[in-house]
C-alpha atoms as a PDB file:
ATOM      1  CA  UNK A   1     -24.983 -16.977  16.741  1.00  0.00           C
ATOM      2  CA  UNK A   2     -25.719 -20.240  18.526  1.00  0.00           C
ATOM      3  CA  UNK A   3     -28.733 -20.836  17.505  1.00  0.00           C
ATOM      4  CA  UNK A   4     -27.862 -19.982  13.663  1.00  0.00           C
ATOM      5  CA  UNK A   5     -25.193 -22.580  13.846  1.00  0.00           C
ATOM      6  CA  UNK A   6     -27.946 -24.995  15.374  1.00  0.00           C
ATOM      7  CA  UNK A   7     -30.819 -24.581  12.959  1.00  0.00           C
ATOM      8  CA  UNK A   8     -28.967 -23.766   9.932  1.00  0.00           C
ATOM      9  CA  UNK A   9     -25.431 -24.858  10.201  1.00  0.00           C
ATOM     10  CA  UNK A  10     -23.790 -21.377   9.670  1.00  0.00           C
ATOM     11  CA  UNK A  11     -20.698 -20.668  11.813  1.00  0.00           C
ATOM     12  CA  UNK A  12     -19.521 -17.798  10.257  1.00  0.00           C
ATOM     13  CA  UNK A  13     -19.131 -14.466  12.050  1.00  0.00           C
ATOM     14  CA  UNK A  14     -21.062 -11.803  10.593  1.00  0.00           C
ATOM     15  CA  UNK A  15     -18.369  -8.925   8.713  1.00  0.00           C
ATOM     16  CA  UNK A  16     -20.289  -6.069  10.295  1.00  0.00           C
ATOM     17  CA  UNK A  17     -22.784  -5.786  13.392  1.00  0.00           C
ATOM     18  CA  UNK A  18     -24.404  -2.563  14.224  1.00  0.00           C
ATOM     19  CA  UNK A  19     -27.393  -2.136  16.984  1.00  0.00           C
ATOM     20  CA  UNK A  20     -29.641   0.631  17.091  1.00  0.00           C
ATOM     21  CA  UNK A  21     -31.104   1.265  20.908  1.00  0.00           C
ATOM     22  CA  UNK A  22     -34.286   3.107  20.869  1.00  0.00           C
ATOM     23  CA  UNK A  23     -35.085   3.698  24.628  1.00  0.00           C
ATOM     24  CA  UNK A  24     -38.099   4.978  25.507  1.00  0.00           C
ATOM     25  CA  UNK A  25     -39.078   5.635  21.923  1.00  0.00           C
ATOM     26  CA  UNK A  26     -40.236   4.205  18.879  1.00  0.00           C
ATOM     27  CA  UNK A  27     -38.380   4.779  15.991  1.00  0.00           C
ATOM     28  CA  UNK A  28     -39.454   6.248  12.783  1.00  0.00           C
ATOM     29  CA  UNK A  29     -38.294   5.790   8.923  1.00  0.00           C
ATOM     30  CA  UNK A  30     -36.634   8.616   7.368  1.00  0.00           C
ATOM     31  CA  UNK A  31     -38.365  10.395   4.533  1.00  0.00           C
ATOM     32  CA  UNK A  32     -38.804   8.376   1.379  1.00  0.00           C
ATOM     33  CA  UNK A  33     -38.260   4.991   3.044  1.00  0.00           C
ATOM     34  CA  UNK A  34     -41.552   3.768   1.315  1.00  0.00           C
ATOM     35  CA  UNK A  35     -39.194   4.495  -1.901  1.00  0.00           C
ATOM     36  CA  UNK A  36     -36.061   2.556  -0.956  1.00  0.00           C
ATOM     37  CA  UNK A  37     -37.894  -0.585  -0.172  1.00  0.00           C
ATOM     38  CA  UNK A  38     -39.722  -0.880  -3.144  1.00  0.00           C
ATOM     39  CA  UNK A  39     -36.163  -0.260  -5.073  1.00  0.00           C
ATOM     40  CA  UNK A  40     -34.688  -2.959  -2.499  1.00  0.00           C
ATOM     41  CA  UNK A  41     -37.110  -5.377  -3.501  1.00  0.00           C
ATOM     42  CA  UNK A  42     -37.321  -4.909  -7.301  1.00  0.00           C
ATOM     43  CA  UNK A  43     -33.593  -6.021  -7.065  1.00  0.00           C
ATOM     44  CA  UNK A  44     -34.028  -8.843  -5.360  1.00  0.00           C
ATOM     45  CA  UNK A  45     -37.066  -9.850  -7.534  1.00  0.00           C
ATOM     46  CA  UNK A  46     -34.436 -12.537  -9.109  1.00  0.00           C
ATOM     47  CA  UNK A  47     -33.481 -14.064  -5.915  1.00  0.00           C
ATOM     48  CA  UNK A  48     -36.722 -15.623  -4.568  1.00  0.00           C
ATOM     49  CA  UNK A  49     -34.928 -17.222  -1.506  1.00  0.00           C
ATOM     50  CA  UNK A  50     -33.285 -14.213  -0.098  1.00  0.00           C
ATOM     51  CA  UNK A  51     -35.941 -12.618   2.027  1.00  0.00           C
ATOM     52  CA  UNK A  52     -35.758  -9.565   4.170  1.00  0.00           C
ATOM     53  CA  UNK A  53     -37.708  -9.161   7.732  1.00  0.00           C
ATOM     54  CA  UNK A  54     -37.767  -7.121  11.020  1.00  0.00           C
ATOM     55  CA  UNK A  55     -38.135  -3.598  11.534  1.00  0.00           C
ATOM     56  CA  UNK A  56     -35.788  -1.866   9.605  1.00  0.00           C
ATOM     57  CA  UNK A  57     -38.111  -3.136   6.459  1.00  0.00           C
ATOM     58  CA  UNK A  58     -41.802  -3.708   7.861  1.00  0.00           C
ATOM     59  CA  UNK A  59     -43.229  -1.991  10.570  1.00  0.00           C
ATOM     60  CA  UNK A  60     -41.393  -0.729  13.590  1.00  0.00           C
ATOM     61  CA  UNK A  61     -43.778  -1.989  16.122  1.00  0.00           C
ATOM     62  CA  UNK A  62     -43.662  -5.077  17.828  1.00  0.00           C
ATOM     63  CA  UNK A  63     -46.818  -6.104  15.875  1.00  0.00           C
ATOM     64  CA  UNK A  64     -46.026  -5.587  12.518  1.00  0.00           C
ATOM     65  CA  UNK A  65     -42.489  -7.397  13.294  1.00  0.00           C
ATOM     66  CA  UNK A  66     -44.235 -10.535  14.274  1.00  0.00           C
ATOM     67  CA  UNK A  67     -46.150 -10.114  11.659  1.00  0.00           C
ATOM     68  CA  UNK A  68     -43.878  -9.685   8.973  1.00  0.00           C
ATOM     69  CA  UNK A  69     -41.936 -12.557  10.327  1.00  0.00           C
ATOM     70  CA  UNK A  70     -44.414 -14.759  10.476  1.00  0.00           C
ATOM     71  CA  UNK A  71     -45.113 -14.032   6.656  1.00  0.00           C
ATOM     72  CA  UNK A  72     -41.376 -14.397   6.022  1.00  0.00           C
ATOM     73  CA  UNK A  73     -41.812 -17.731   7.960  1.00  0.00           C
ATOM     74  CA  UNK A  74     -44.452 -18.880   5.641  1.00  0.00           C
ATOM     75  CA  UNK A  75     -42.352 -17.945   2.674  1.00  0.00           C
ATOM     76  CA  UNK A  76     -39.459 -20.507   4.096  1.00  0.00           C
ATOM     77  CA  UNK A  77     -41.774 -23.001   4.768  1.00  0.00           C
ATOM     78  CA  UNK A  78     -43.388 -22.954   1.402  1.00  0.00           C
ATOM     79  CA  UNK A  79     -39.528 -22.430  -0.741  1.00  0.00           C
ATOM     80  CA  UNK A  80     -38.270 -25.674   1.136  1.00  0.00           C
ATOM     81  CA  UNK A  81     -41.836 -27.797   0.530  1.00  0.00           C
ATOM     82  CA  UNK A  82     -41.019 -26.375  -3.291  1.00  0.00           C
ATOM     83  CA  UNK A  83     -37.653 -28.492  -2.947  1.00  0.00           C
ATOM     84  CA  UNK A  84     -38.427 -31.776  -2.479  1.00  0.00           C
END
């Protein structure tokens, strides 16, 4: 949370938390994931700035997170050059 109040100046305390420890294991989506993401992202199709990353959307690997991040990176970079 420090380092969202740093870069970002949020202070707020998220409403709910929850952690999912895979040890010794990757984890795998549920049937018909594929499905709920495309539905997730239709309905954000309106709100260009809210953008979703990390596993749970993705790729569970290590790979495809840093991948996907870095594309979501991109995405920030290119909305705030958009801005000014």
């Amino acid at each position: 949370m420090t380092d969202l109040k740093q870069i970002m100046g949020i202070d707020a305390e998220p409403d709910f938390v929850r952690i999912f420890r895979h040890r010794h294991a990757i984890p795998q989506y549920t049937r018909g994931h594929g499905e709920r993401l495309l539905a997730i992202e239709d309905s954000l199709a309106d709100q260009p700035e809210l953008l979703l990353t990390g596993n749970a959307f993705f790729g569970i690997g290590l790979n495809d997170c840093v991948n996907a991040s870095n594309q979501t990176a991109e995405k920030v970079i290119a909305q705030l050059r958009n801005r000014h």
